[in-house]
C-alpha atoms as a PDB file:
ATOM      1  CA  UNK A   1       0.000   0.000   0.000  1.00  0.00           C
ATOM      2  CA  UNK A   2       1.466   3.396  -0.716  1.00  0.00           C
ATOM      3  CA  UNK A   3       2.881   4.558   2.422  1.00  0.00           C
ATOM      4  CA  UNK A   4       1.639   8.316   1.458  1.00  0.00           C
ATOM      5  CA  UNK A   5      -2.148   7.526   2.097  1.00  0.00           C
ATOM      6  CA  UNK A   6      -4.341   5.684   4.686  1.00  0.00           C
ATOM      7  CA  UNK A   7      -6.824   2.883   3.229  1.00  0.00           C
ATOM      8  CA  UNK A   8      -9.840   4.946   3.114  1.00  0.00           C
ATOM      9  CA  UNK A   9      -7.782   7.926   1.630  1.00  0.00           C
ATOM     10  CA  UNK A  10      -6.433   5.604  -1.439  1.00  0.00           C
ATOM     11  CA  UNK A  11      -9.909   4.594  -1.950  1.00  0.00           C
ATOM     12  CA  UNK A  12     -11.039   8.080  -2.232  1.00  0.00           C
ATOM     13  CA  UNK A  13      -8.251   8.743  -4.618  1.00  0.00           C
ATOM     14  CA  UNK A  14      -8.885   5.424  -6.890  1.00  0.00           C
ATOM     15  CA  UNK A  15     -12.267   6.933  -7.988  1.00  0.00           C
ATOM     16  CA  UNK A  16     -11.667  10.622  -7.491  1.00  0.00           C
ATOM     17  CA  UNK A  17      -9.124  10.242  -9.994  1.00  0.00           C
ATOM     18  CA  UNK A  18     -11.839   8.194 -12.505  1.00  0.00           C
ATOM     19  CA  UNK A  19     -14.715  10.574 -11.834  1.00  0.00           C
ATOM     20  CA  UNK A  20     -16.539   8.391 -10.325  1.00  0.00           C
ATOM     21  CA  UNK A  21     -18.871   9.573  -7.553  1.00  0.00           C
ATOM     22  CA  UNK A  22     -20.299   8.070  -4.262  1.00  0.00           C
ATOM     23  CA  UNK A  23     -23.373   8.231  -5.535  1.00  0.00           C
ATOM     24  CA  UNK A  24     -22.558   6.270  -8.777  1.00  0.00           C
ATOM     25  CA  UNK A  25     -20.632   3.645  -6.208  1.00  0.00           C
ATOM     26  CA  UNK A  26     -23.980   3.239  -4.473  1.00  0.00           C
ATOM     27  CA  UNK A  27     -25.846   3.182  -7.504  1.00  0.00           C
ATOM     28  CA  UNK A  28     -23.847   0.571  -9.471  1.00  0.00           C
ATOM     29  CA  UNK A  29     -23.501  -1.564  -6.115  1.00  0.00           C
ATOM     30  CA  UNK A  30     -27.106  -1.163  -5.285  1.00  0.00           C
ATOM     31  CA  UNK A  31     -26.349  -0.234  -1.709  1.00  0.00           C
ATOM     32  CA  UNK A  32     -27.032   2.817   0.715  1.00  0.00           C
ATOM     33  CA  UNK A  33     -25.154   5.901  -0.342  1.00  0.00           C
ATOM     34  CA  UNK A  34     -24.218   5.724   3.592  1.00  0.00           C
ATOM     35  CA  UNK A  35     -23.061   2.529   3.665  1.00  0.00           C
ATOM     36  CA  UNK A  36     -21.199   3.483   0.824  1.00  0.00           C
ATOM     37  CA  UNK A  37     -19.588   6.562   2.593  1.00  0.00           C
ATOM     38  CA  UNK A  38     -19.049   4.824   6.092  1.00  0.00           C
ATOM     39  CA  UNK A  39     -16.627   2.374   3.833  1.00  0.00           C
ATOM     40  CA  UNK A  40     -14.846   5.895   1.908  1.00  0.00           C
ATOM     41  CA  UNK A  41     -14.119   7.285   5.489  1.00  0.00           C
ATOM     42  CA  UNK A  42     -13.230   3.788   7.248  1.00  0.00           C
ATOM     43  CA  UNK A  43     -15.775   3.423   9.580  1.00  0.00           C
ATOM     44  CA  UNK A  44     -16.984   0.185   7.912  1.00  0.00           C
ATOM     45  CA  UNK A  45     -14.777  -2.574   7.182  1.00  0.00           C
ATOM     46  CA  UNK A  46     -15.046  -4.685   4.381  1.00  0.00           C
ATOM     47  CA  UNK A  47     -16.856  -8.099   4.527  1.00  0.00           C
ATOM     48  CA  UNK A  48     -16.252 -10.706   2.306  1.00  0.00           C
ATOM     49  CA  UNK A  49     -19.815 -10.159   0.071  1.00  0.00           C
ATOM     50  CA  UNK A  50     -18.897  -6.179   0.095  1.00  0.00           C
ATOM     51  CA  UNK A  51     -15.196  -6.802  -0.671  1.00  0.00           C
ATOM     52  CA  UNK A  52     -16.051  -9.593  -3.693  1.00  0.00           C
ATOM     53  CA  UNK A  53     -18.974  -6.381  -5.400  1.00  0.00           C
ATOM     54  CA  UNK A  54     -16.276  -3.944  -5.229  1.00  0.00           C
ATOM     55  CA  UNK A  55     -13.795  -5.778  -7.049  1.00  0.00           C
ATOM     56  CA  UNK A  56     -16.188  -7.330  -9.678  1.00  0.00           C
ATOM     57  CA  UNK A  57     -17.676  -3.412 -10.205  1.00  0.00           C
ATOM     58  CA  UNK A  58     -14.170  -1.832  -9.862  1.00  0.00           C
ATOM     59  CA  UNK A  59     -11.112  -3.781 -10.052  1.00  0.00           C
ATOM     60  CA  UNK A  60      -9.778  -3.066  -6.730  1.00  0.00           C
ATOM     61  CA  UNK A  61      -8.758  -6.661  -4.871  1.00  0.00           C
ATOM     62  CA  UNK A  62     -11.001  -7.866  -2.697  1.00  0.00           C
ATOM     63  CA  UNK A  63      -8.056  -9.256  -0.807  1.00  0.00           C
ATOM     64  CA  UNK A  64      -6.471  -5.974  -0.680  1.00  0.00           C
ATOM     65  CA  UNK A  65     -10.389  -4.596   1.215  1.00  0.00           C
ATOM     66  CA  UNK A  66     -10.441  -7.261   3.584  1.00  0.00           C
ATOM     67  CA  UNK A  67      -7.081  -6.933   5.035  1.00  0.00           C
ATOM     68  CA  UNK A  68      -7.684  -3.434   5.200  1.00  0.00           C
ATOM     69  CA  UNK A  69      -4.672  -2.553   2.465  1.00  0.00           C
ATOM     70  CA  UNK A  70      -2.765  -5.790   2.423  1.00  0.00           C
ATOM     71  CA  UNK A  71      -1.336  -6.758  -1.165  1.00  0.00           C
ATOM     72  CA  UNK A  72      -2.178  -5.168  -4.339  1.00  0.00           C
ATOM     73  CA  UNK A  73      -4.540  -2.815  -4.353  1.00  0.00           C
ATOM     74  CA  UNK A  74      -6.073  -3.841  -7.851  1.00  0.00           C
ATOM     75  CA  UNK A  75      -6.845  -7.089  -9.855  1.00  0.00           C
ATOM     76  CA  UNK A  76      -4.358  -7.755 -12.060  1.00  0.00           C
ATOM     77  CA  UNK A  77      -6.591  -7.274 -14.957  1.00  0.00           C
ATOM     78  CA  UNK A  78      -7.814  -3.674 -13.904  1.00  0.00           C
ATOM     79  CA  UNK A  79      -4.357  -2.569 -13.403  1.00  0.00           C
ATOM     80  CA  UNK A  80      -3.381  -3.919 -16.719  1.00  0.00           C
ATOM     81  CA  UNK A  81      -6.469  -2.127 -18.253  1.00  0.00           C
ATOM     82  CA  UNK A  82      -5.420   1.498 -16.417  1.00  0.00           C
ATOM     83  CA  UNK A  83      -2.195   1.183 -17.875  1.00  0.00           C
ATOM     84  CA  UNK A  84      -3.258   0.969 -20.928  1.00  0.00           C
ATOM     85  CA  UNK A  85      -6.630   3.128 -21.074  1.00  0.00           C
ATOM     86  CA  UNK A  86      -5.527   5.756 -17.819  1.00  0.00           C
ATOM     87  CA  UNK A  87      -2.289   5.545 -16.736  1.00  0.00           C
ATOM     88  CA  UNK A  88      -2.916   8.933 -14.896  1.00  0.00           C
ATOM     89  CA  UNK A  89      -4.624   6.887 -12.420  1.00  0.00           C
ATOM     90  CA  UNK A  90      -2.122   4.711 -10.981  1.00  0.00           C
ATOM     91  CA  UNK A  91       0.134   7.669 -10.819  1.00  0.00           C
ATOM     92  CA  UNK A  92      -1.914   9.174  -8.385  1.00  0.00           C
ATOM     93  CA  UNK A  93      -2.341   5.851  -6.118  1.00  0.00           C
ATOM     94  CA  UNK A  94       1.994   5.189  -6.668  1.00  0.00           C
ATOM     95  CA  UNK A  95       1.805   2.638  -8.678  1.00  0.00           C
ATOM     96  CA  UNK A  96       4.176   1.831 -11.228  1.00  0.00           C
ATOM     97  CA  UNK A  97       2.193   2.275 -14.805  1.00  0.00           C
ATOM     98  CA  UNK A  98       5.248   1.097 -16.657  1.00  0.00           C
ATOM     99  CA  UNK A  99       4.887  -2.692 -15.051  1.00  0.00           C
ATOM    100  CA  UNK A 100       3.060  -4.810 -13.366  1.00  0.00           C
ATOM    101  CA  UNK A 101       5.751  -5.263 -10.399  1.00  0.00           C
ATOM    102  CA  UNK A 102       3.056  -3.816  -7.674  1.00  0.00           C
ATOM    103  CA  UNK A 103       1.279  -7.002  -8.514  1.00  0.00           C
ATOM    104  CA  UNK A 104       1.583  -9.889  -5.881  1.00  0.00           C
ATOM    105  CA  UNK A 105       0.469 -13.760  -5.763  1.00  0.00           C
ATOM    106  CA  UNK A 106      -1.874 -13.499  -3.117  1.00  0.00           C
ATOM    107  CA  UNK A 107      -4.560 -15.465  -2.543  1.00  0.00           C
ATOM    108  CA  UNK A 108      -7.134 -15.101   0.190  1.00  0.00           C
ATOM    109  CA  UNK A 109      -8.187 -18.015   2.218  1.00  0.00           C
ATOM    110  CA  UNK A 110     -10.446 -17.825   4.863  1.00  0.00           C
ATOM    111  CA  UNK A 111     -11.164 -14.834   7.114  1.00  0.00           C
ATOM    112  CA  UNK A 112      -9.843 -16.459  10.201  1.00  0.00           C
ATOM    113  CA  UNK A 113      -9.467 -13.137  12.310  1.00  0.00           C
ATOM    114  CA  UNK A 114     -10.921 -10.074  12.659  1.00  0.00           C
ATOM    115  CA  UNK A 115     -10.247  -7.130  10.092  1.00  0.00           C
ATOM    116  CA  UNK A 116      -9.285  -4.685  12.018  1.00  0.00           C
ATOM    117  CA  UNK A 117      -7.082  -6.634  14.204  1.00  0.00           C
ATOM    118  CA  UNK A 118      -4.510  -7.652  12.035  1.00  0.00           C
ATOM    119  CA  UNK A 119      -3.246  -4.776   9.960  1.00  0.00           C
ATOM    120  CA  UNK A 120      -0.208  -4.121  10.979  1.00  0.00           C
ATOM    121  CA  UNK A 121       0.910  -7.808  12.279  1.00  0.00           C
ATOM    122  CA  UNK A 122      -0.685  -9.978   9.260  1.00  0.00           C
ATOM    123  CA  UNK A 123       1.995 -11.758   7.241  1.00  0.00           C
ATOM    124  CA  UNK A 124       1.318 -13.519   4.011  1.00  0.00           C
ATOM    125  CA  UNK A 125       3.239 -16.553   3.358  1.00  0.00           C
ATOM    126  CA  UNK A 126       3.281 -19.295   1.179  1.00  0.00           C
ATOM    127  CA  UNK A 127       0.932 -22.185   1.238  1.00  0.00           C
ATOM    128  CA  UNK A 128       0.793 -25.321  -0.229  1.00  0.00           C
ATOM    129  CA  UNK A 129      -2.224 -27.195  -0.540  1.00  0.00           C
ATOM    130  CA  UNK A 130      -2.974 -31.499  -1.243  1.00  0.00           C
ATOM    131  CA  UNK A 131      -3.416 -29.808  -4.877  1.00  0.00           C
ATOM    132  CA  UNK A 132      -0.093 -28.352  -4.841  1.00  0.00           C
ATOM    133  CA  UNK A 133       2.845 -30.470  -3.630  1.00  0.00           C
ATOM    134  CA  UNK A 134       3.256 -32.105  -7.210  1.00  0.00           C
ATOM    135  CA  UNK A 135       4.430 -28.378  -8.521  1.00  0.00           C
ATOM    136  CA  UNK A 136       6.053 -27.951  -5.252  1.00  0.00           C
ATOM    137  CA  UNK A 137       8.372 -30.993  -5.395  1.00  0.00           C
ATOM    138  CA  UNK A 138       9.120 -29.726  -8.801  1.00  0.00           C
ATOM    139  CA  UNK A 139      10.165 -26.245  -7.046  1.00  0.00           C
ATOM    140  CA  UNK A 140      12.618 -28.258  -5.331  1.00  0.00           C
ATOM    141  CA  UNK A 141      13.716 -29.150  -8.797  1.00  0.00           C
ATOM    142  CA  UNK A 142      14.068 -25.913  -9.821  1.00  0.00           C
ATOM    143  CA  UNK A 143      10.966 -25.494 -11.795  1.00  0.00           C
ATOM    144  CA  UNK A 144       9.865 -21.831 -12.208  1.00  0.00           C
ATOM    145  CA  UNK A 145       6.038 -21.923  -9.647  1.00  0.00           C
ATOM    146  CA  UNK A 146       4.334 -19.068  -7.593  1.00  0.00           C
ATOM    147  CA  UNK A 147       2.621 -20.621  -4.758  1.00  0.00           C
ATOM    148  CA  UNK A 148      -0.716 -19.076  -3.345  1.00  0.00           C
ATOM    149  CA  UNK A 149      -0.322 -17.086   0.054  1.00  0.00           C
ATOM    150  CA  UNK A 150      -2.325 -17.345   2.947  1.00  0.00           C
ATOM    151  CA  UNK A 151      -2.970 -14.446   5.927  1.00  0.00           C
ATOM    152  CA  UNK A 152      -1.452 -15.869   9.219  1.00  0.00           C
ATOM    153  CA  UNK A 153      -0.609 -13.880  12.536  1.00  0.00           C
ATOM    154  CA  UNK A 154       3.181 -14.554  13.193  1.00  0.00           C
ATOM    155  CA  UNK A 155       4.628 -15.289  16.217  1.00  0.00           C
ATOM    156  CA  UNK A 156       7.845 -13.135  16.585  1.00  0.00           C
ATOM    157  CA  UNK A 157      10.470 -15.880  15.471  1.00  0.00           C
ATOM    158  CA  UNK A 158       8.149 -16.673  12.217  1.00  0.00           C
ATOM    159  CA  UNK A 159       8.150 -13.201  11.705  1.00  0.00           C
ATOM    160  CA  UNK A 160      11.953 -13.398  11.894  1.00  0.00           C
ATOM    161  CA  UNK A 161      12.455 -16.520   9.734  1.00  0.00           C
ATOM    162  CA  UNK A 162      10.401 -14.296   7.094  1.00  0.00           C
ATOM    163  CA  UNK A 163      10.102 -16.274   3.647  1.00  0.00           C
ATOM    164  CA  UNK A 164      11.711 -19.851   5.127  1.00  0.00           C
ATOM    165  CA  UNK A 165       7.788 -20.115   6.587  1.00  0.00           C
ATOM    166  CA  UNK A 166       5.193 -21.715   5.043  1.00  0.00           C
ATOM    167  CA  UNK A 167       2.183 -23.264   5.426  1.00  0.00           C
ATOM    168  CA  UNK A 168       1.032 -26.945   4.843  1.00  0.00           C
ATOM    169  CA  UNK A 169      -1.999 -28.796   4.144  1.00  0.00           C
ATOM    170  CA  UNK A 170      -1.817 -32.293   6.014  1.00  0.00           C
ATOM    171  CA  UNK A 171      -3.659 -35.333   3.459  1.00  0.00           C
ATOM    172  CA  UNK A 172      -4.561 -38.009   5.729  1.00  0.00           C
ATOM    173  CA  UNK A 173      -4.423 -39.580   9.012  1.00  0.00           C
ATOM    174  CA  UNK A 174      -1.365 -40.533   9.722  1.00  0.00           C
ATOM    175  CA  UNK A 175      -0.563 -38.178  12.214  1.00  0.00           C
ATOM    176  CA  UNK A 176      -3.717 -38.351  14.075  1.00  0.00           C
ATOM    177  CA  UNK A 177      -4.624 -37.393  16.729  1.00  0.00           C
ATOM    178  CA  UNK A 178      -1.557 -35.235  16.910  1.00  0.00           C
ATOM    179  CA  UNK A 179      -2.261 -33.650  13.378  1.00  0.00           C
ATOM    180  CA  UNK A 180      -5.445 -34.106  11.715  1.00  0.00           C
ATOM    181  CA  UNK A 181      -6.364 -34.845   8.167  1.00  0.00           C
ATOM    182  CA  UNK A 182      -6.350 -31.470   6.314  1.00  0.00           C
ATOM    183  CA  UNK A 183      -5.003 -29.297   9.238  1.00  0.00           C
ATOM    184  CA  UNK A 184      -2.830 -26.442   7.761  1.00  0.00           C
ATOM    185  CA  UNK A 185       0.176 -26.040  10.088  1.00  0.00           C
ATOM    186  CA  UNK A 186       2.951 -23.689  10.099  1.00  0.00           C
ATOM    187  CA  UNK A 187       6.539 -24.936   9.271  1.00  0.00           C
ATOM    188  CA  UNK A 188       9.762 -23.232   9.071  1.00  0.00           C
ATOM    189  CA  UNK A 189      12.138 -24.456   6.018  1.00  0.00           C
ATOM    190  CA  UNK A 190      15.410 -26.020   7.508  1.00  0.00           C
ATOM    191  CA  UNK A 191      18.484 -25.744   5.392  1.00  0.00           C
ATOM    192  CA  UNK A 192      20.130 -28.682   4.042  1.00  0.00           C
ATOM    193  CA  UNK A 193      23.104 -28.116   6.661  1.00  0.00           C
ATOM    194  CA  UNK A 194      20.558 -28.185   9.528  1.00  0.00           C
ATOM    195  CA  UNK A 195      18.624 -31.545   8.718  1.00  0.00           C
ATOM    196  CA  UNK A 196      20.592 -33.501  10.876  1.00  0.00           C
ATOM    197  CA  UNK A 197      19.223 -31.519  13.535  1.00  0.00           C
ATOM    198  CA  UNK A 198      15.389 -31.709  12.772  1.00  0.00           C
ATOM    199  CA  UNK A 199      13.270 -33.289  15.153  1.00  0.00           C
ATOM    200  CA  UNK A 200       9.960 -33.475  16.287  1.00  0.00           C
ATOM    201  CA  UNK A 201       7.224 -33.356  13.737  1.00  0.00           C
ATOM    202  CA  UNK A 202       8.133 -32.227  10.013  1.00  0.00           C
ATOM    203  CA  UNK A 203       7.673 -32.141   6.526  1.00  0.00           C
ATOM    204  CA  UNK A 204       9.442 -34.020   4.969  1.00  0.00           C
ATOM    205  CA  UNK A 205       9.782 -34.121   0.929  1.00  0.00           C
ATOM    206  CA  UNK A 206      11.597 -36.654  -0.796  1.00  0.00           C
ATOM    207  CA  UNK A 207      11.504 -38.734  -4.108  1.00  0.00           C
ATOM    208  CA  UNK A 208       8.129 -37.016  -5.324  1.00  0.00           C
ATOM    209  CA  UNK A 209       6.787 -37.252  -2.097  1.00  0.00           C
ATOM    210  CA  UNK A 210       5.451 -34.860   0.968  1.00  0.00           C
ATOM    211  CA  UNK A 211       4.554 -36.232   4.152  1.00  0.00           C
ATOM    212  CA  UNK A 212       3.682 -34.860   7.466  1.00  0.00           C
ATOM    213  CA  UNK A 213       5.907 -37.273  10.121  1.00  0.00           C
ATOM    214  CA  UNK A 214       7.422 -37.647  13.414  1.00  0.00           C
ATOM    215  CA  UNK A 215      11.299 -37.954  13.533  1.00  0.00           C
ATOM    216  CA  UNK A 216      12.109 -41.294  15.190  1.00  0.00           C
ATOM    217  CA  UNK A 217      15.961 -41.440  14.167  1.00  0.00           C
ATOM    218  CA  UNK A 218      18.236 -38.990  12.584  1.00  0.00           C
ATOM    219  CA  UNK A 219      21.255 -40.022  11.607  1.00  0.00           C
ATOM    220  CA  UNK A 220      21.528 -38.109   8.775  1.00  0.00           C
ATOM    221  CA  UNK A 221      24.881 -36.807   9.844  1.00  0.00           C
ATOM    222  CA  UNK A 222      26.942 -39.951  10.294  1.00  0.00           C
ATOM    223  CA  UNK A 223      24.421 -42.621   8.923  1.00  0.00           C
ATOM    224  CA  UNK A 224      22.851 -40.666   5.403  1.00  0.00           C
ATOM    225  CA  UNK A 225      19.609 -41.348   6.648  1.00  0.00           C
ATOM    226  CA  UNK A 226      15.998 -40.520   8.632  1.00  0.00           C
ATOM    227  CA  UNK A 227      13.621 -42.207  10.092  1.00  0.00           C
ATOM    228  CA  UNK A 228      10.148 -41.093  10.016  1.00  0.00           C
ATOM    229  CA  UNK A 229       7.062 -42.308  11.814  1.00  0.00           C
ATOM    230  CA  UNK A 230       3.061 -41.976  12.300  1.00  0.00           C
ATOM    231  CA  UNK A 231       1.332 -40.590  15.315  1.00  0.00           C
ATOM    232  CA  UNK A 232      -1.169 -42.956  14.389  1.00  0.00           C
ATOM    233  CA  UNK A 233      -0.482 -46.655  15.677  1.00  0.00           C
ATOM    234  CA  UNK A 234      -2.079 -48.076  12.227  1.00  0.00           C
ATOM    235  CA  UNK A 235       0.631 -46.291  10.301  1.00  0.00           C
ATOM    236  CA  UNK A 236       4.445 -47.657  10.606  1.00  0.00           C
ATOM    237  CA  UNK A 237       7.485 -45.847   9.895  1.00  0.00           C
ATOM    238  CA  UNK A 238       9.851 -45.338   6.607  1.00  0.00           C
ATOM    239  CA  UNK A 239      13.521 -44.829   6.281  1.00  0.00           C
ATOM    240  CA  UNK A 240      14.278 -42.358   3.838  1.00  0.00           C
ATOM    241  CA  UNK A 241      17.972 -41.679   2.609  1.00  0.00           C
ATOM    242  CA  UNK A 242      20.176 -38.961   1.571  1.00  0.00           C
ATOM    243  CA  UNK A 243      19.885 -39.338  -1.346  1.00  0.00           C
ATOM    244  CA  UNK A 244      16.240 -38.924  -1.733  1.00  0.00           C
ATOM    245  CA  UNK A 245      15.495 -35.908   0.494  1.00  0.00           C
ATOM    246  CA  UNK A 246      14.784 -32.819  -0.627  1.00  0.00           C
ATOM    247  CA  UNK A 247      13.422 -30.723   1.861  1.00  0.00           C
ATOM    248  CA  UNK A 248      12.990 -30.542   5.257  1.00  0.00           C
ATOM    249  CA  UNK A 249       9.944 -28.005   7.232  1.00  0.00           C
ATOM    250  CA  UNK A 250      10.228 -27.881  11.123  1.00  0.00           C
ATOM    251  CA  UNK A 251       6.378 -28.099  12.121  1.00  0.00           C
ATOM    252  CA  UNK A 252       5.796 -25.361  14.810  1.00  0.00           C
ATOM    253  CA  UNK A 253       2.130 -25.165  15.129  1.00  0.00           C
ATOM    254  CA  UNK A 254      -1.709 -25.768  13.551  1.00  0.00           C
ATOM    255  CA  UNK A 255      -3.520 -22.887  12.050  1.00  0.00           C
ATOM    256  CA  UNK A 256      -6.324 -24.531  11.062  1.00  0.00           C
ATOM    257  CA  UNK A 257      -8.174 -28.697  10.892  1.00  0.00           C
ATOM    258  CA  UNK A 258     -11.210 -29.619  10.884  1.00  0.00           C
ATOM    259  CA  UNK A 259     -13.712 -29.831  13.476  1.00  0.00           C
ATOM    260  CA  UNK A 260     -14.067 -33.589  15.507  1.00  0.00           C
END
């Protein structure tokens, strides 16, 4: 968000700079002129119905109204069409009209918090999903892949780690009842001179695999290899070498799982 300007103010300047009254806001929304206002002035925050009719009659994110000015502040396709049609525009709201560098991967997922609570402590991070770990393996490759990013409230050493934490999606049982089937927990990356020292529960990617498991042995420093076992007595344990590992996330804590 362009440090210059508050929320409310930068969405007073998006359609000041279009001509584009609060009138014709409530009229194209179908809403209350007031309601329309108390959102202009930030008395209102944005919901997720509110936030999803202002980006379809606009352009501006809807991810970038809930989190009160997290992220980029328009869809990527408005921003491409202001560049194009009214370049003016983004000047006034800082954006860079010669690029679309302002534009970030975000994805919303969930409004697990309150609004107005999180401003200033949200950080996004990147998340990957059952549906994902196929093209994240292959990041481990080296494949070119944005993931999605996902809202969390950092404790202060995850705020420190920065970009080495990111969030999981558990597939399974395995780990039950210590880690439920689609839980999303919050892992810090370990770097390859630090596996020998991982323990407790991680993620573990190796081969084409990523698992959610409990270190039983490490002896990846003298021995070249890992052992890694379930929570859940049904499940058994696997010995995975060297060779074959990829990746290593320190588990720290669950987000979110499902109701039992």
């Amino acid at each position: 968000m362009n440090p210059r300007y508050s929320f409310s103010e930068l969405i007073q300047l998006y359609f000041r700079s279009q001509g584009i009254t609060q009138a014709e806001v409530a009229r194209r929304l179908n809403v209350s002129p007031g309601l329309v206002n108390a959102h202009f002035l930030g008395r209102k925050n944005f919901g997720r119905k509110a936030a999803e009719q202002w980006e379809e009659a606009f352009g501006l994110s809807r991810i970038w109204l809930l989190t009160s000015g997290l992220g980029s502040m328009l869809t990527k396709e408005q921003e491409a069409y202001l560049r194009a049609e009214n370049p003016d525009v983004l000047e006034v709201l800082g954006i860079d009209s010669r690029s679309d560098v302002t534009r970030s991967n975000v994805k919303y997922l969930g409004n697990a918090y309150g609004v107005t609570s999180v401003d200033p402590e949200v950080m996004m991070v990147d998340y990957v999903p059952v549906s994902a770990t196929a093209t994240f393996v292959g990041s481990l490759q080296g494949d070119d892949m944005e993931l999605d990013k996902i809202p969390i409230i950092p404790t202060r050493d995850e705020r420190l780690a920065g970009t080495a934490i990111k969030v999981f999606e558990v597939d399974g049982d395995s780990m039950t009842p210590t880690v439920p089937d689609k839980a999303q927990i919050v892992t810090q990356e370990l770097p390859p001179e630090k596996w020998h020292s991982a323990k407790g529960v991680v993620v573990a990617v190796y081969d084409d695999m990523v698992v959610v498991k409990r270190v039983a042995k490490n002896a990846l420093a003298n021995d070249n290899y890992i052992v890694l076992s379930s929570d859940n007595p049904l499940y058994g344990e696997m010995k995975i070498p060297l060779s074959a590992l990829r990746g290593l996330f320190s588990a720290k804590r669950i987000i979110s799982s499902r109701l039992i």
